[in-house]
Protein backbone atom coordinates (compact mmCIF):
# COMPACT_ATOMS: atom_id res chain seq x y z
CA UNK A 1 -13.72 -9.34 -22.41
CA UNK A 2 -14.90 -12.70 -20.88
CA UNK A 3 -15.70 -13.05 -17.38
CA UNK A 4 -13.39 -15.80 -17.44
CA UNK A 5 -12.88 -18.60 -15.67
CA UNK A 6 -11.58 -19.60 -11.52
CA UNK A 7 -10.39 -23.04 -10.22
CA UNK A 8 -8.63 -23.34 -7.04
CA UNK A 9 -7.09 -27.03 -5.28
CA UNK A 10 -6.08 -26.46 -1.41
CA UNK A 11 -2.65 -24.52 -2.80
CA UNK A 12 -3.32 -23.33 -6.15
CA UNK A 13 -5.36 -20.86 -7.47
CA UNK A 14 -5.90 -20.75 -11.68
CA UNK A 15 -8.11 -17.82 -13.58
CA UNK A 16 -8.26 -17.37 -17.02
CA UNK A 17 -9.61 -14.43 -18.72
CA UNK A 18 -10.14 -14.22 -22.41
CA UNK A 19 -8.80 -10.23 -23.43
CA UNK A 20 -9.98 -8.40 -26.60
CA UNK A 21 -6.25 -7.32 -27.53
CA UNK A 22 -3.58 -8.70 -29.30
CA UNK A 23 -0.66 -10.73 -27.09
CA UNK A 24 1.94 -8.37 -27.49
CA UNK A 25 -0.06 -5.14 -26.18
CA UNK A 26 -1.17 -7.37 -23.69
CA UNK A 27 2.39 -8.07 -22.49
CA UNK A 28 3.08 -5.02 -22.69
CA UNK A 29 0.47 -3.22 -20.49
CA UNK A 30 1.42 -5.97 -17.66
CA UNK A 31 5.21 -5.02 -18.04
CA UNK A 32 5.53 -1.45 -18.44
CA UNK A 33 5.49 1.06 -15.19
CA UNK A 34 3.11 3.44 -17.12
CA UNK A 35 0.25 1.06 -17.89
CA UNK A 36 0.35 -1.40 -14.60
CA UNK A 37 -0.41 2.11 -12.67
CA UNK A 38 -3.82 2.43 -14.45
CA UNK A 39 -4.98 -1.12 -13.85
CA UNK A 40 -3.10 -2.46 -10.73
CA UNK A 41 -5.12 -3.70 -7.57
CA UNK A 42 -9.04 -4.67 -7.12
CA UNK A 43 -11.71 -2.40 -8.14
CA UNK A 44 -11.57 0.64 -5.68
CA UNK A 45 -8.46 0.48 -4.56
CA UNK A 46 -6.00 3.01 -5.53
CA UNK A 47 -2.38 2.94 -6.64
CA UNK A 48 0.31 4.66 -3.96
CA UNK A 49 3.20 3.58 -5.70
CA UNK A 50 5.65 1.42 -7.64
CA UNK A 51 9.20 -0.04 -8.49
CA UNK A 52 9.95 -2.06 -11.03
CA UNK A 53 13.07 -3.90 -12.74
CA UNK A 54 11.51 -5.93 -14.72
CA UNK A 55 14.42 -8.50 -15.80
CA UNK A 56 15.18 -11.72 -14.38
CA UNK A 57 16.06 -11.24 -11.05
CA UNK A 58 14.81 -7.91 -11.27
CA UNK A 59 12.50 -6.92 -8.30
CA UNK A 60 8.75 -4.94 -7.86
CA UNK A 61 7.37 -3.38 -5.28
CA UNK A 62 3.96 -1.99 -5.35
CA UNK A 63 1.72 -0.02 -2.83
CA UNK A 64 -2.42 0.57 -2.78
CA UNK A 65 -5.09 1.91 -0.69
CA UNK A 66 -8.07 0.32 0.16
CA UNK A 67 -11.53 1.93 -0.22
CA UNK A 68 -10.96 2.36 3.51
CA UNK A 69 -8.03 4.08 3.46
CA UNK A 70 -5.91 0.88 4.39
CA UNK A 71 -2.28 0.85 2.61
CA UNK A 72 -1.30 -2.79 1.01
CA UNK A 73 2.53 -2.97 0.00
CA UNK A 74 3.58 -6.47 -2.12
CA UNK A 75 6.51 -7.05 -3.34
CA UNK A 76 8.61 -10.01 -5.14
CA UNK A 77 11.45 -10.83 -7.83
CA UNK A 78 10.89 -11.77 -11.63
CA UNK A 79 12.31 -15.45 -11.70
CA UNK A 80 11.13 -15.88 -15.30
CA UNK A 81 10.36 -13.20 -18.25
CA UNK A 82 9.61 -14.43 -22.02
CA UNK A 83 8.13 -11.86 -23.98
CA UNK A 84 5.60 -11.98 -25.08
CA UNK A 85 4.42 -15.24 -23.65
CA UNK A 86 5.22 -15.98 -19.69
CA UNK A 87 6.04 -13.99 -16.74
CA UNK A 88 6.92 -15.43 -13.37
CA UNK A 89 7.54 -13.86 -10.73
CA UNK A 90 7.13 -14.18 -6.52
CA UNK A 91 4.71 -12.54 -4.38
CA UNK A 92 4.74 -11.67 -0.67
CA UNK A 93 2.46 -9.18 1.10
CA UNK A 94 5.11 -6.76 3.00
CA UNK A 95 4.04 -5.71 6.55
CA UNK A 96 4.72 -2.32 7.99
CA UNK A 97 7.87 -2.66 9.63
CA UNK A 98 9.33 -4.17 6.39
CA UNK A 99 9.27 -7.49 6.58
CA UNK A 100 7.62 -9.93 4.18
CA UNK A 101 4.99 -12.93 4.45
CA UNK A 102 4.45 -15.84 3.12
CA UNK A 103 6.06 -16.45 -0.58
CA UNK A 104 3.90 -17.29 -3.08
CA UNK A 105 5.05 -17.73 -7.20
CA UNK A 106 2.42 -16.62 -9.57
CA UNK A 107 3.03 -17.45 -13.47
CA UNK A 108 1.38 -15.22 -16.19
CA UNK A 109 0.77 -16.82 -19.25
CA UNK A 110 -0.03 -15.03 -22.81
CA UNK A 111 -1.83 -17.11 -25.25
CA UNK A 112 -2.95 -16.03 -28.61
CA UNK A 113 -6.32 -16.59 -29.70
CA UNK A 114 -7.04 -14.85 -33.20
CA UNK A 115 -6.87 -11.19 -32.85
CA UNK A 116 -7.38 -11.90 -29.04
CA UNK A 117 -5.18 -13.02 -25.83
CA UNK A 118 -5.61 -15.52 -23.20
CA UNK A 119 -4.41 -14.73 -20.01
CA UNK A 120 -4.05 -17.60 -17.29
CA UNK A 121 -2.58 -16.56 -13.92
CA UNK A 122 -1.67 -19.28 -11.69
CA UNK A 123 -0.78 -18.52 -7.92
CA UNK A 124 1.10 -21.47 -5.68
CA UNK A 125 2.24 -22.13 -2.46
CA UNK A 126 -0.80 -21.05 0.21
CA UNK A 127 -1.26 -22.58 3.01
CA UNK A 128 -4.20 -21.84 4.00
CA UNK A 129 -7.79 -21.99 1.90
CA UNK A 130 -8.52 -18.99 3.09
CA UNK A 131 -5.68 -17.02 2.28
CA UNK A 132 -6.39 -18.65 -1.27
CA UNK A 133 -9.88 -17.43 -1.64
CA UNK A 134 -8.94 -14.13 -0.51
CA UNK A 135 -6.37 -13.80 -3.41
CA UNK A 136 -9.06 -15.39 -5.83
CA UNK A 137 -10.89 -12.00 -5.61
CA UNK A 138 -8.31 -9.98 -5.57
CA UNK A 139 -7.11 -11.46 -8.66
CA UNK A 140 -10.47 -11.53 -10.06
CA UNK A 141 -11.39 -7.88 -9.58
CA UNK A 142 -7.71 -7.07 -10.49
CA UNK A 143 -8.20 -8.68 -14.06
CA UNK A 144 -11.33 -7.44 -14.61
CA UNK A 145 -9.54 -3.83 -14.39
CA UNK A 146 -6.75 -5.10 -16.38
CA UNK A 147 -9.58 -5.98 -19.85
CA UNK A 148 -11.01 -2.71 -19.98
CA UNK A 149 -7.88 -0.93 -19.29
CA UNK A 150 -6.29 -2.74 -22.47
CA UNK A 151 -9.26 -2.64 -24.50
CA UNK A 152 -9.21 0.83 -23.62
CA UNK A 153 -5.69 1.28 -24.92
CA UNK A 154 -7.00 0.11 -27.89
CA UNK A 155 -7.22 -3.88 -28.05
């Protein structure tokens, strides 16, 4: 796994992260309800629950706790899915009564690199720095749990 690499402008946020696993197990463990459960959300925080349709126009929904016992609930629609290369999809934090935040679009790219993958997330639309860094480690953390769990798998 490499540690990767972070760049950010005012509404943009970019990591790549260089994974020890062929493209198509990669796309797989980021599609498939059985594997996102293992890896989903920063380090520490556990998995509550999840819906997915992945298709186009499919929606997610996914729900984590927080080290201090503090439930998170996103959820979004798939706008684009190309397997094994590029997922798009939207991504609003959901507040307890229901209704959703600010949209953002995050693209997932798959690149192959020999017998290895790289992975470049891209997150638009913030409007706020802050908000921006915030998801930066989120993202960050939520990668680095995404490696091992494919090189566990067997990458």
């Amino acid at each position: 796994m490499d540690a990767g690499t972070s760049t950010a402008t005012s509404h943009e946020l970019v990591i790549t992260r260089i994974i020890d696993a062929p493209r198509s197990l990669v796309f797989k463990a980021w599609t498939q309800p059985e594997h996102i459960v293992r890896w989903w959300g920063p380090r520490g925080f556990t998995h509550i629950d999840s819906e997915m349709d992945i298709r186009v126009g499919g929606t997610y929904r996914f729900g984590m706790r927080s080290p201090q016992g503090i439930e998170h609930w996103k959820r979004g629609v798939y706008r684009e899915i190309v397997e094994p290369e590029r997922i798009v999809f939207s991504f609003a934090w959901e507040a307890p009564d229901g209704t959703l935040g600010h949209e953002l679009l995050t693209t997932v790219t798959l690149d192959e690199q020999g017998t290895q993958t790289r992975l470049t997330l891209r997150q638009t639309g913030f409007d706020a720095t802050e908000w921006r860094d915030g998801h930066q480690q989120g993202w960050a953390s939520t990668l680095d749990r995404f490696a091992e769990y494919v090189m566990a798998q067997g990458g």
